[in-house]
N, C-alpha and C. Protein backbone atom coordinates (compact mmCIF):
# COMPACT_ATOMS: atom_id res chain seq x y z
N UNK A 1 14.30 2.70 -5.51
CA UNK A 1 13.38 3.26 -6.46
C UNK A 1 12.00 3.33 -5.82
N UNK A 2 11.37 4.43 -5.93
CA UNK A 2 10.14 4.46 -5.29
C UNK A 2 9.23 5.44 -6.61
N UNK A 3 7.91 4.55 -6.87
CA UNK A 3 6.99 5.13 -7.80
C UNK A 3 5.56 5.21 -7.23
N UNK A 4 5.31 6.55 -7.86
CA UNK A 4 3.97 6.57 -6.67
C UNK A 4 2.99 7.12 -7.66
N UNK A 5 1.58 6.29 -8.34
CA UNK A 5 1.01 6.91 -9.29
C UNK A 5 -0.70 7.13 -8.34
N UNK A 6 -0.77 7.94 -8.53
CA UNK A 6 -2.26 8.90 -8.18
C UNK A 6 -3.02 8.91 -9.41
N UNK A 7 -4.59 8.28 -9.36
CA UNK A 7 -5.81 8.71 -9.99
C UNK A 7 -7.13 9.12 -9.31
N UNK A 8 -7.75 10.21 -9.43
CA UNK A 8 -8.85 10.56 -9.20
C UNK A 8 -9.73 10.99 -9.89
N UNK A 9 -11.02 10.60 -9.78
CA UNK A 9 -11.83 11.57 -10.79
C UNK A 9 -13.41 12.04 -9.90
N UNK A 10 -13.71 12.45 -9.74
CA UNK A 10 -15.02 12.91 -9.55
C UNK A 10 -16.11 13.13 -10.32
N UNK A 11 -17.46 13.28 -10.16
CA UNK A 11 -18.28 13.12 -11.83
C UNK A 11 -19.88 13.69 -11.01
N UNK A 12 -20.17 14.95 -11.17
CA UNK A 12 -21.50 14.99 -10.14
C UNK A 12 -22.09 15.93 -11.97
N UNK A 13 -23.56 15.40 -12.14
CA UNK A 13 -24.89 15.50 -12.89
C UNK A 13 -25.65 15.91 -12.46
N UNK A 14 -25.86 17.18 -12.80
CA UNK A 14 -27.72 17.96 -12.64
C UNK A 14 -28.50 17.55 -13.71
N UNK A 15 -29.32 17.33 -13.42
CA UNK A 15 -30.32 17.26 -15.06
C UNK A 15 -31.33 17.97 -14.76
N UNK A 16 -31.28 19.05 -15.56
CA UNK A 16 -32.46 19.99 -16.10
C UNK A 16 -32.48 20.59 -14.58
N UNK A 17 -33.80 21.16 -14.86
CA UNK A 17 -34.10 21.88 -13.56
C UNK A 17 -35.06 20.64 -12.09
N UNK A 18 -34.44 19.68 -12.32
CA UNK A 18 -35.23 18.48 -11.41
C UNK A 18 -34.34 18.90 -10.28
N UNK A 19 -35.00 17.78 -9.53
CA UNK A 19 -33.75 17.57 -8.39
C UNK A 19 -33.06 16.09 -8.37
N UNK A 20 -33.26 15.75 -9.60
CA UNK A 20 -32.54 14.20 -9.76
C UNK A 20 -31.38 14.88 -10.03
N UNK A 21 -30.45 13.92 -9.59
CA UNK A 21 -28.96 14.29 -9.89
C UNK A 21 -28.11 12.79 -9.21
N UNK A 22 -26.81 12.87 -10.13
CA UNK A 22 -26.40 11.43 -9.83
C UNK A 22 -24.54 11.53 -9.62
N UNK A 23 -23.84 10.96 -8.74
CA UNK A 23 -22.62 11.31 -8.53
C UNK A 23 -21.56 9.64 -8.63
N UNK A 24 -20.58 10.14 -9.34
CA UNK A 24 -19.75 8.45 -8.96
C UNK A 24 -18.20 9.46 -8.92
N UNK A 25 -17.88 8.61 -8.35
CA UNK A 25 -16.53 9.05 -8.12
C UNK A 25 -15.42 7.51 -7.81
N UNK A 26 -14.50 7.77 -8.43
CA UNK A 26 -13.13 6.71 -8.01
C UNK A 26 -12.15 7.17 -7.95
N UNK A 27 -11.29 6.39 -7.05
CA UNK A 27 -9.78 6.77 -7.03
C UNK A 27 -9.26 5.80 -6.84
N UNK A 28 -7.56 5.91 -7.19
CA UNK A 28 -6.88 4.60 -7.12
C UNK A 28 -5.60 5.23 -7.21
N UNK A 29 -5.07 4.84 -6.34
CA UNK A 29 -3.55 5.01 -5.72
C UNK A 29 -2.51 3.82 -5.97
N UNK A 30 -1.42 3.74 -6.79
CA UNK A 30 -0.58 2.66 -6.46
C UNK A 30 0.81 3.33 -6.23
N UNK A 31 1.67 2.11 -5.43
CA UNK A 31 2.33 2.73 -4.92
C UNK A 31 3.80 1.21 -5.09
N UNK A 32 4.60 1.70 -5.62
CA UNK A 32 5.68 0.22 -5.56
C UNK A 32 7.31 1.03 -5.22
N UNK A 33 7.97 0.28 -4.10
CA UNK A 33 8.86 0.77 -3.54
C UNK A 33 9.69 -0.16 -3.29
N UNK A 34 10.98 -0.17 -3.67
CA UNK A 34 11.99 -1.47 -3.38
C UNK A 34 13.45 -0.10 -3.05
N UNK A 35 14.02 -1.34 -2.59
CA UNK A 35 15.79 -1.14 -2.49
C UNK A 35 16.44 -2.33 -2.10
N UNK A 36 17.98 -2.30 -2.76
CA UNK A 36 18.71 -3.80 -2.70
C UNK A 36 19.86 -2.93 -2.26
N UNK A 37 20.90 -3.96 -1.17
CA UNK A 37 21.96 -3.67 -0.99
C UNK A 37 23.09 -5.35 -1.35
N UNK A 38 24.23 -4.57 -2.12
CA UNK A 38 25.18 -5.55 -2.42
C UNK A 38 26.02 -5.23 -2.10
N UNK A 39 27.33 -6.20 -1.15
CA UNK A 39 28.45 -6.25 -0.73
C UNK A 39 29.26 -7.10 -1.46
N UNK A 40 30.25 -6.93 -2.03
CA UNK A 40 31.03 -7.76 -2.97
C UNK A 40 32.34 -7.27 -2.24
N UNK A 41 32.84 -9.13 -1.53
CA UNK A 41 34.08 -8.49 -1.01
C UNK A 41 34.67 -7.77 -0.06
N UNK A 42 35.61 -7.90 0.66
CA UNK A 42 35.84 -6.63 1.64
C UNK A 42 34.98 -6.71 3.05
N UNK A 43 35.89 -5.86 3.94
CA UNK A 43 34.90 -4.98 5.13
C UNK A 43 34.16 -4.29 5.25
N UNK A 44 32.91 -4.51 4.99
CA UNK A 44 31.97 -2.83 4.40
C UNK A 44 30.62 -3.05 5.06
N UNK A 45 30.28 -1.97 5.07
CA UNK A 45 28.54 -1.84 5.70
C UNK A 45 27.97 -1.45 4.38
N UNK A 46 26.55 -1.58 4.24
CA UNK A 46 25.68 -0.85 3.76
C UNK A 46 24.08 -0.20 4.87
N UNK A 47 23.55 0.92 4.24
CA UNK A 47 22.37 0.61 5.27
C UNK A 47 21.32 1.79 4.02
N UNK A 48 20.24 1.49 4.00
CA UNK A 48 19.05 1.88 3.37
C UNK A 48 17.81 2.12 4.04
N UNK A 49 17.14 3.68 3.93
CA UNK A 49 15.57 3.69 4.74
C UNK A 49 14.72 4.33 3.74
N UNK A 50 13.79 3.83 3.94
CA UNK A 50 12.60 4.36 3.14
C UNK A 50 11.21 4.89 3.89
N UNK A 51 10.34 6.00 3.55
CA UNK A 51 9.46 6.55 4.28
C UNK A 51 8.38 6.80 3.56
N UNK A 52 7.66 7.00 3.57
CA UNK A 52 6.50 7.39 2.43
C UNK A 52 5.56 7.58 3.32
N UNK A 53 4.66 8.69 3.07
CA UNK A 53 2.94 8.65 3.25
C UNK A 53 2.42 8.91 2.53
N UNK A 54 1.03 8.99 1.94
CA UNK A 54 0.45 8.90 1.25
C UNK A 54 -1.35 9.14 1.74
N UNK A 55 -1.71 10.72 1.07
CA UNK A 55 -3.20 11.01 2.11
C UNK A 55 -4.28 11.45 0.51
N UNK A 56 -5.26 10.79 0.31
CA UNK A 56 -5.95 11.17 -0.76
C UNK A 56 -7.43 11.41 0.07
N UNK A 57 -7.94 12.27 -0.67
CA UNK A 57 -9.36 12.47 -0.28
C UNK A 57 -10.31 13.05 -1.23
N UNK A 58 -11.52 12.49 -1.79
CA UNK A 58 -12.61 13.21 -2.58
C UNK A 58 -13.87 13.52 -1.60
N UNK A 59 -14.22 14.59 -1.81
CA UNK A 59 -15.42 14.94 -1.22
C UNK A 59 -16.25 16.01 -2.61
N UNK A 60 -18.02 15.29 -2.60
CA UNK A 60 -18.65 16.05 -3.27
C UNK A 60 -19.59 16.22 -2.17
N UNK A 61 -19.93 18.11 -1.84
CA UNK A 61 -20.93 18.50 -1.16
C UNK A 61 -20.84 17.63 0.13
N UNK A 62 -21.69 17.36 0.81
CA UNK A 62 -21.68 16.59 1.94
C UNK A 62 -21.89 15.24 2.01
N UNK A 63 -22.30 14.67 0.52
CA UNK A 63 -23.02 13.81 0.14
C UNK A 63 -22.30 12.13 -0.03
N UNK A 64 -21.45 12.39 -0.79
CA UNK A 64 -19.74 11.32 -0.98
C UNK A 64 -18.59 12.07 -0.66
N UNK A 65 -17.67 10.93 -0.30
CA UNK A 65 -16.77 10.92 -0.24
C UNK A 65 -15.79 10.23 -0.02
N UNK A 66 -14.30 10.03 -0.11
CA UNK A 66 -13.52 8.90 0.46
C UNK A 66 -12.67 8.85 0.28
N UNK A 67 -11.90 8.40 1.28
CA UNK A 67 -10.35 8.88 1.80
C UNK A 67 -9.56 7.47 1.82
N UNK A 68 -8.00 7.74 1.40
CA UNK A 68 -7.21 6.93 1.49
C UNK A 68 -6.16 7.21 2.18
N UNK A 69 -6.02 6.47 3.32
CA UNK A 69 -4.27 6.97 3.99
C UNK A 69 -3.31 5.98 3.76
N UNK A 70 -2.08 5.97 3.35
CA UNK A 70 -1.10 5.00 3.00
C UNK A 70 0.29 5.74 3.80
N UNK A 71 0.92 4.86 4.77
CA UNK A 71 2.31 5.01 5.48
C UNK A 71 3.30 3.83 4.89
N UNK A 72 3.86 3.95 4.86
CA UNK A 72 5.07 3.12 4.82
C UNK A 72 6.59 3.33 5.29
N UNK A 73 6.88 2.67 5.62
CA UNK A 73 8.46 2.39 6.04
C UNK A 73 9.35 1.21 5.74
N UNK A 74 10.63 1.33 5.35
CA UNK A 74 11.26 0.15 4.94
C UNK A 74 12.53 0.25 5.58
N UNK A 75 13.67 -0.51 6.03
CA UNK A 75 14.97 -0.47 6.19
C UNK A 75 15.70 -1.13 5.73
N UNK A 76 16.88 -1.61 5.59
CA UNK A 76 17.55 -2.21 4.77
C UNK A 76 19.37 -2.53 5.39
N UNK A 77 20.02 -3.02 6.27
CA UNK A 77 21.27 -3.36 6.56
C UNK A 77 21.90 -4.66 6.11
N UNK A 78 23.22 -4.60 5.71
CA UNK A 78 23.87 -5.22 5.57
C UNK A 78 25.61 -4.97 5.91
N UNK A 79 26.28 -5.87 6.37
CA UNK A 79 27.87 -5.83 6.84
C UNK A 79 28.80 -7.37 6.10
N UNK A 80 29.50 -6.87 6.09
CA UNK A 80 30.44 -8.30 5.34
C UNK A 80 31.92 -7.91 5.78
N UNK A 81 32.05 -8.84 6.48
CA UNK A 81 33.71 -9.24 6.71
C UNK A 81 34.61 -10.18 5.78
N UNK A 82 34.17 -9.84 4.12
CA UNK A 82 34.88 -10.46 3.20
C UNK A 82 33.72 -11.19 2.63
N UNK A 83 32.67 -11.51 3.10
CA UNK A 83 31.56 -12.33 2.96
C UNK A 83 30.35 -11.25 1.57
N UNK A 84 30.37 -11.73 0.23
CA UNK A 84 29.64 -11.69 -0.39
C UNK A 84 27.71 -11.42 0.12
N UNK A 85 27.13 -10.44 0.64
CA UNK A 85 25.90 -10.23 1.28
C UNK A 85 24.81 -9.42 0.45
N UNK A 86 23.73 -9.80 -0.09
CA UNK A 86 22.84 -8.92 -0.72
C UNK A 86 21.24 -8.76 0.09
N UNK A 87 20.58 -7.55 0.40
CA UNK A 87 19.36 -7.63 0.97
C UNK A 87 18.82 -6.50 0.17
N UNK A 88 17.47 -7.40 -0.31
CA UNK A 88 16.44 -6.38 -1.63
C UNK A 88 15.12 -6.73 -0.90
N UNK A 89 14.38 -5.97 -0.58
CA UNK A 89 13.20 -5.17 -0.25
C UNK A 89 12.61 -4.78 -1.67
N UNK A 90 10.87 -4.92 -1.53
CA UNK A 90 10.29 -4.78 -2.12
C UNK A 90 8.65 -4.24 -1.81
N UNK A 91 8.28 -3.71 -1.88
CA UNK A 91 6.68 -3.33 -1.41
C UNK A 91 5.88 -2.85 -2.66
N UNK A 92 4.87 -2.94 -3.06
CA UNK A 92 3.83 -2.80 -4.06
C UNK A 92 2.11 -2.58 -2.95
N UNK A 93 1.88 -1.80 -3.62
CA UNK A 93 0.26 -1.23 -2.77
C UNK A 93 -0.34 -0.54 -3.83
N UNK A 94 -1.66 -1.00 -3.68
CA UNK A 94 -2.94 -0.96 -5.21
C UNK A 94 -3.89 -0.73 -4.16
N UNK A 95 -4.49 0.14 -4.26
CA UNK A 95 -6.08 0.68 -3.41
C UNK A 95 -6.53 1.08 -4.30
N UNK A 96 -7.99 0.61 -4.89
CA UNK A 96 -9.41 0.78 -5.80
C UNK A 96 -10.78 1.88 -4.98
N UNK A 97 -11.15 2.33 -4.89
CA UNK A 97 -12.26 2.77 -4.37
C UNK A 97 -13.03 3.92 -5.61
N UNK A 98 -14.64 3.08 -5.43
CA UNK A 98 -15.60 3.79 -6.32
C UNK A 98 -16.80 3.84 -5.71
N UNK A 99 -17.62 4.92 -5.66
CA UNK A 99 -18.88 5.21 -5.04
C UNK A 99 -20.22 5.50 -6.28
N UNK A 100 -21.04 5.50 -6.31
CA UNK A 100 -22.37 5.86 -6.73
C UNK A 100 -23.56 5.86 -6.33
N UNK A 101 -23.69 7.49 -6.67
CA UNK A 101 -25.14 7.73 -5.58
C UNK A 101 -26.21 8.61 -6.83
N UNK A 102 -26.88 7.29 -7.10
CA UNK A 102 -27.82 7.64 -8.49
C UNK A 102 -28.82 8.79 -7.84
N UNK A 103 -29.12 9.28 -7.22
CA UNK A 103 -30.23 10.13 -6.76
C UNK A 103 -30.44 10.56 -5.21
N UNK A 104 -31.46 11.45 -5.09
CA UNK A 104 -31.92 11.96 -3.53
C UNK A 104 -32.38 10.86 -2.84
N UNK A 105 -32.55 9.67 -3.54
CA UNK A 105 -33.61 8.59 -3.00
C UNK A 105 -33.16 7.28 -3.10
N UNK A 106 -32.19 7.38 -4.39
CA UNK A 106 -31.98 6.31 -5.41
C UNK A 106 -30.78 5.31 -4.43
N UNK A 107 -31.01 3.84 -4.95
CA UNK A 107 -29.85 3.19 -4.33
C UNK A 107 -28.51 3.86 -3.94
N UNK A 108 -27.11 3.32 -3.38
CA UNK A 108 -25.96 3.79 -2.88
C UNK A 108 -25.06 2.87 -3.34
N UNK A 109 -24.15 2.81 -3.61
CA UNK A 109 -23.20 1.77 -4.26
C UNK A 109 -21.36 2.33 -3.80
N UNK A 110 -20.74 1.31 -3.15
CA UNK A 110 -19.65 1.60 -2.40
C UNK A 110 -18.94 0.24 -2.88
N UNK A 111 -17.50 0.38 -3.39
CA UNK A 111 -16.76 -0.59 -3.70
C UNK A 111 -15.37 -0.19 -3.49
N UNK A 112 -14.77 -1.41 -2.85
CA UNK A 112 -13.11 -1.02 -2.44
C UNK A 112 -12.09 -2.43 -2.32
N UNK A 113 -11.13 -1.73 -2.82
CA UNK A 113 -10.46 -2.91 -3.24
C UNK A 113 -8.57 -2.39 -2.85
N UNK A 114 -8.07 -2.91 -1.84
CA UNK A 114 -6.94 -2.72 -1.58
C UNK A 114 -6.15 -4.20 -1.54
N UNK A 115 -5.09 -3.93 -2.03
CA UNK A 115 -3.88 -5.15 -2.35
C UNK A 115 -2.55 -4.59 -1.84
N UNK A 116 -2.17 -5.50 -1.18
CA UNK A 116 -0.79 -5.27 -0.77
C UNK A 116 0.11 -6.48 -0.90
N UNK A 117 1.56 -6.06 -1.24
CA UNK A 117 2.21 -7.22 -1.85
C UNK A 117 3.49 -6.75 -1.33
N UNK A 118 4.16 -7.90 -0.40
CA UNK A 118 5.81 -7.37 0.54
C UNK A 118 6.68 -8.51 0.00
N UNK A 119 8.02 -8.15 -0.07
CA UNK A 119 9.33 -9.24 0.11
C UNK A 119 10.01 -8.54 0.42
N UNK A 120 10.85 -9.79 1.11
CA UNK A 120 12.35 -9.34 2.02
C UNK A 120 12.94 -10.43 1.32
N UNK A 121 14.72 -10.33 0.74
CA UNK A 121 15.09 -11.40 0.90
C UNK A 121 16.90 -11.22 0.95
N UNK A 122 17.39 -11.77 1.83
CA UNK A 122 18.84 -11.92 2.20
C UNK A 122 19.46 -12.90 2.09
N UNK A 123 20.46 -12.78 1.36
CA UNK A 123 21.56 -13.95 0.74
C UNK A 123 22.94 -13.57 1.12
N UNK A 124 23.29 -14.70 1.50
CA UNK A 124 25.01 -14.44 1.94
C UNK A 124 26.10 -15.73 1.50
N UNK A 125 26.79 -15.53 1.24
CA UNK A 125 27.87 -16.42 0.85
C UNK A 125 29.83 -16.03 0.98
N UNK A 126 30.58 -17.30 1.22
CA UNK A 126 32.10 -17.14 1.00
C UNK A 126 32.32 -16.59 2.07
N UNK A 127 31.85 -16.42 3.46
CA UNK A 127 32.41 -15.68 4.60
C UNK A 127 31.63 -14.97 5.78
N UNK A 128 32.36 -13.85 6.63
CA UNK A 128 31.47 -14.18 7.74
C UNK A 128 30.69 -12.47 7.28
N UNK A 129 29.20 -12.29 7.82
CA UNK A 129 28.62 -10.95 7.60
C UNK A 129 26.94 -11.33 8.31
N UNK A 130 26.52 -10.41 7.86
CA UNK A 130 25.07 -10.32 8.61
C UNK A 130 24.13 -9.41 7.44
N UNK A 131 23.16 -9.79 7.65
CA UNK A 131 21.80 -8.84 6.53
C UNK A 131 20.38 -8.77 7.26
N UNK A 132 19.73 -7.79 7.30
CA UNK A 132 19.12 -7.67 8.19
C UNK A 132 17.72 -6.73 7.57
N UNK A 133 16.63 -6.52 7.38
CA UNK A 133 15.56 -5.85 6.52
C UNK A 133 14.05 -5.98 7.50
N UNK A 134 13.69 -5.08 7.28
CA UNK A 134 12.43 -4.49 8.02
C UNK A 134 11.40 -4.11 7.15
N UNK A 135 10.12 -3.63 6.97
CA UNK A 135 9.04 -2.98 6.21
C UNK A 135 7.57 -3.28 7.36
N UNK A 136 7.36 -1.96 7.27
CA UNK A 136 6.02 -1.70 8.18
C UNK A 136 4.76 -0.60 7.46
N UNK A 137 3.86 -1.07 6.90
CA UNK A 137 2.84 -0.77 6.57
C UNK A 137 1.28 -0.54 7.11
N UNK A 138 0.95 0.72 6.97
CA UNK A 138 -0.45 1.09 7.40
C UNK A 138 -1.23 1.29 6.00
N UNK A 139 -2.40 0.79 5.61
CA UNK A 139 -3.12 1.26 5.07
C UNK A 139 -4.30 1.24 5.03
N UNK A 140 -5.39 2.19 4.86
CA UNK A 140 -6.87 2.45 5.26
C UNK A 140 -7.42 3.30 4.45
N UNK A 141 -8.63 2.53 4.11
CA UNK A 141 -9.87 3.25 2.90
C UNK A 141 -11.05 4.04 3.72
N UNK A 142 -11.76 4.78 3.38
CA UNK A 142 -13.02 4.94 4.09
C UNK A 142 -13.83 5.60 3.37
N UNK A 143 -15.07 5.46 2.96
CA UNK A 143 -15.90 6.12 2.09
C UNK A 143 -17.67 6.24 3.14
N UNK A 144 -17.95 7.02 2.59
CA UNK A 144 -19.06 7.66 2.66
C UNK A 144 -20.37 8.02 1.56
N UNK A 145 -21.77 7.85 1.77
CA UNK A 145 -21.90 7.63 1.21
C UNK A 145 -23.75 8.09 1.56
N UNK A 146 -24.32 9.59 1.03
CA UNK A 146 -25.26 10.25 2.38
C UNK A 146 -26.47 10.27 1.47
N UNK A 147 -27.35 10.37 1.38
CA UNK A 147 -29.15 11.22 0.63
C UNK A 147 -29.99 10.81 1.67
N UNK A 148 -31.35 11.36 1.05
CA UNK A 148 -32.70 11.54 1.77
C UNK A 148 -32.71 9.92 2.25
N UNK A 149 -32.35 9.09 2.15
CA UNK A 149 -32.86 7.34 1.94
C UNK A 149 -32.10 7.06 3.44
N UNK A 150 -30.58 7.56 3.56
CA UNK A 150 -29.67 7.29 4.68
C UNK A 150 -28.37 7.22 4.09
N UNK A 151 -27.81 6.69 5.09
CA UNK A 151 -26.17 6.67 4.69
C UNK A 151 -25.61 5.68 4.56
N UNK A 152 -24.40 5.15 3.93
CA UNK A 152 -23.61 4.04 3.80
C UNK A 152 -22.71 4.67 4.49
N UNK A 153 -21.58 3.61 5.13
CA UNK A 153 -20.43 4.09 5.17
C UNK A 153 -19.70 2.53 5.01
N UNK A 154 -18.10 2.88 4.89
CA UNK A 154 -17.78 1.41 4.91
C UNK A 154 -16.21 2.18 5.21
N UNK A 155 -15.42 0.73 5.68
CA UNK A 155 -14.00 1.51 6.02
C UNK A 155 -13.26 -0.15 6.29
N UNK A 156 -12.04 -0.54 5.82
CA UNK A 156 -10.96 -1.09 5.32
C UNK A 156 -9.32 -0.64 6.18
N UNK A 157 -8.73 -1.58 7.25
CA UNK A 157 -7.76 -1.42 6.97
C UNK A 157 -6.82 -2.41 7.53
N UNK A 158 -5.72 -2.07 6.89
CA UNK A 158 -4.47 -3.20 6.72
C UNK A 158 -3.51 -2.86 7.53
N UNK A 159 -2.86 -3.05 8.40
CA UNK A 159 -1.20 -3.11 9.47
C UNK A 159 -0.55 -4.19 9.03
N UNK A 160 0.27 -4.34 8.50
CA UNK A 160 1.23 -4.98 8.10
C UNK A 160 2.84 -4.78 8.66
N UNK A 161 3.80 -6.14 9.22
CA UNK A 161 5.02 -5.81 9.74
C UNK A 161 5.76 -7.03 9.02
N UNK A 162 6.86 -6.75 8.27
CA UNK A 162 7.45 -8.01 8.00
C UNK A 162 9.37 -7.39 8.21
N UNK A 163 9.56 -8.99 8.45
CA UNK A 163 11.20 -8.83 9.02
C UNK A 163 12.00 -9.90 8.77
N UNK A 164 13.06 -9.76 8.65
CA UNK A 164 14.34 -10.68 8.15
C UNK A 164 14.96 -10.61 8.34
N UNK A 165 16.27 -11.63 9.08
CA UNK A 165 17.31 -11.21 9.46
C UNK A 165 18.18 -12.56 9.68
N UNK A 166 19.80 -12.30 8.86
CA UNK A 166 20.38 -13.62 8.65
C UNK A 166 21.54 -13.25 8.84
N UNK A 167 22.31 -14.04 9.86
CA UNK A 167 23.98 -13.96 10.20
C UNK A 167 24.84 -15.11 9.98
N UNK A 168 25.75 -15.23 9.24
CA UNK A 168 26.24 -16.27 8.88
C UNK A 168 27.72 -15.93 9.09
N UNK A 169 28.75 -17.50 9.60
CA UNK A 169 30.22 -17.79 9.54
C UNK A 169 30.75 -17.50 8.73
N UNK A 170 31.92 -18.15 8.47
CA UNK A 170 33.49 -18.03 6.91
C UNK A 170 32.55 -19.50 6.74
N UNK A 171 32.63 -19.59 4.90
CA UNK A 171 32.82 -20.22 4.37
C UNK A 171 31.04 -21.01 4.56
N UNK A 172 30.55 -20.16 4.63
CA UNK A 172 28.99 -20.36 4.66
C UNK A 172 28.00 -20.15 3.39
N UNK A 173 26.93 -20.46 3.44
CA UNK A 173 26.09 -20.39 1.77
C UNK A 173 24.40 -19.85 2.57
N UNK A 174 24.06 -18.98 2.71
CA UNK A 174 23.19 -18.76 3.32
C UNK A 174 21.66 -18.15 2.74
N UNK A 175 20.74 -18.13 3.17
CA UNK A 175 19.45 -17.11 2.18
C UNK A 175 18.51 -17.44 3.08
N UNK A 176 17.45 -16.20 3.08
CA UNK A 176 16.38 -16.40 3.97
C UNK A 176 15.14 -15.34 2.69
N UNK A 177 13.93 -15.97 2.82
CA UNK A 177 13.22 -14.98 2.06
C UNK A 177 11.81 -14.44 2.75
N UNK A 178 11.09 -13.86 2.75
CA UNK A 178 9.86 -14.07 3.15
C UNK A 178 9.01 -13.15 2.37
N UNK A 179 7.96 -13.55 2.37
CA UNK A 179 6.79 -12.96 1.55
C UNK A 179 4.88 -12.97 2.20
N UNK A 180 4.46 -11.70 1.70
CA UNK A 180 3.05 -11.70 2.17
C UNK A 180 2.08 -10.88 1.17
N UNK A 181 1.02 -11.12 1.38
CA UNK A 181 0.58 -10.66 0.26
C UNK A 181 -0.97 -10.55 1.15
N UNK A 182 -1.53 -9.51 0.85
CA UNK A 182 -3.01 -9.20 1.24
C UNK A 182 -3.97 -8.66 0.31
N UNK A 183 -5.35 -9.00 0.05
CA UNK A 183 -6.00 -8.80 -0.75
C UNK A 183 -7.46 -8.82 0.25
N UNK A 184 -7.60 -7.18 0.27
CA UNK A 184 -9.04 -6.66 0.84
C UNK A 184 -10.21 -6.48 -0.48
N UNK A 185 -11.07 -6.88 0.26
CA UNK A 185 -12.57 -6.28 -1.47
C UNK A 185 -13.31 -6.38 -0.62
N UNK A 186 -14.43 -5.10 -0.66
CA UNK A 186 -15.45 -4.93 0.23
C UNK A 186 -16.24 -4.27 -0.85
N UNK A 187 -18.11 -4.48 -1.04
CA UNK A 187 -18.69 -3.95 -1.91
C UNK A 187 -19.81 -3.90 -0.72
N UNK A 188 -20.86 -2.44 -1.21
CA UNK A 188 -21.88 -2.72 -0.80
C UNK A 188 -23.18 -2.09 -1.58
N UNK A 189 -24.03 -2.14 -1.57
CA UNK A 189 -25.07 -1.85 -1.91
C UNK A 189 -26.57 -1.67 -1.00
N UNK A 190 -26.61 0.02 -1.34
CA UNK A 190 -27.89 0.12 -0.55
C UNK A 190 -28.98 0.69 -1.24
N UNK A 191 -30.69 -0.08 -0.61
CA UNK A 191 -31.73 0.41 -1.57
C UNK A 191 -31.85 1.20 -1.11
């Protein structure tokens, strides 16, 4: 199962005939992706891949902007020579990013917030088999942020590799799990 929800909004203000004008913009991408394989019994393989990218970008005028790139990859094997074997994969990814640029002059305001959340986990029992799971993640924020005063910029990113892999005899009870979890927040503020 793979769910992939996209928000963006953009928001740029003229007022009157001035040259004050004020822009915010956010986006937020989540992204949650699993697959399980079960062997019940028997001589059998299973095997599972998963791929995803993921490219967002806001730009107002030359002024803001900010980009999100998200890759992913997952794999998934399992074999049983009579041996009961299950391997479930899981990935979840939450990226926040909001900008505000009150004026030609006026402060700059840049906030970003990416979370990433992985499991692998392989269980085997009653015989001989093998389970085996992979997941490799890229993800990267970058915003911008320009007026008469100067520029912000700020930029965020995550490489992530996680792996598992469990072979077991006849008449064995086996499980391996692993888990990681990352939590980026970067804010800034300029006068």
């Amino acid at each position: 199962m793979t769910r992939i929800v996209t928000f963006s909004i953009a928001l740029a203000v003229l007022l009157g005939s001035t040259v004050a004008f004020g822009i915010e913009q956010t986006q937020e991408t989540q992204v949650e992706t699993g697959d399980h394989i079960l062997l019940t019994r028997g001589c059998q393989t299973g095997d599972v891949l998963q791929n995803l990218a993921i490219s967002n970008e806001q730009w107002v005028d030359t002024a803001v902007g900010q980009a999100l790139l998200l890759s992913a990859a997952g794999v998934g094997h399992a074999a049983s020579e009579g041996a009961v074997v299950g391997v479930l994969r899981n990935l979840e990814t939450t990226s926040w990013q909001g900008q505000i640029l009150a004026g030609p002059v006026d402060p700059k305001r840049e906030d970003t917030n990416l979370n990433l959340l992985g499991m692998l986990s392989i269980g085997m029992e009653s015989g001989p088999g093998e389970g085996h799971a992979l997941q490799q993640v890229v993800l990267k924020g970058d915003q911008i942020v320009a007026n008469l005063a100067g520029v912000a910029t700020s930029g965020t990113s995550t490489l992530a590799l996680q792996s598992a892999d469990l072979t077991g005899f006849a008449d064995t009870l086996d499980g391996v799990e692993t888990t990681m979890y990352v939590d980026t927040v970067q804010s800034q503020i300029s006068q």
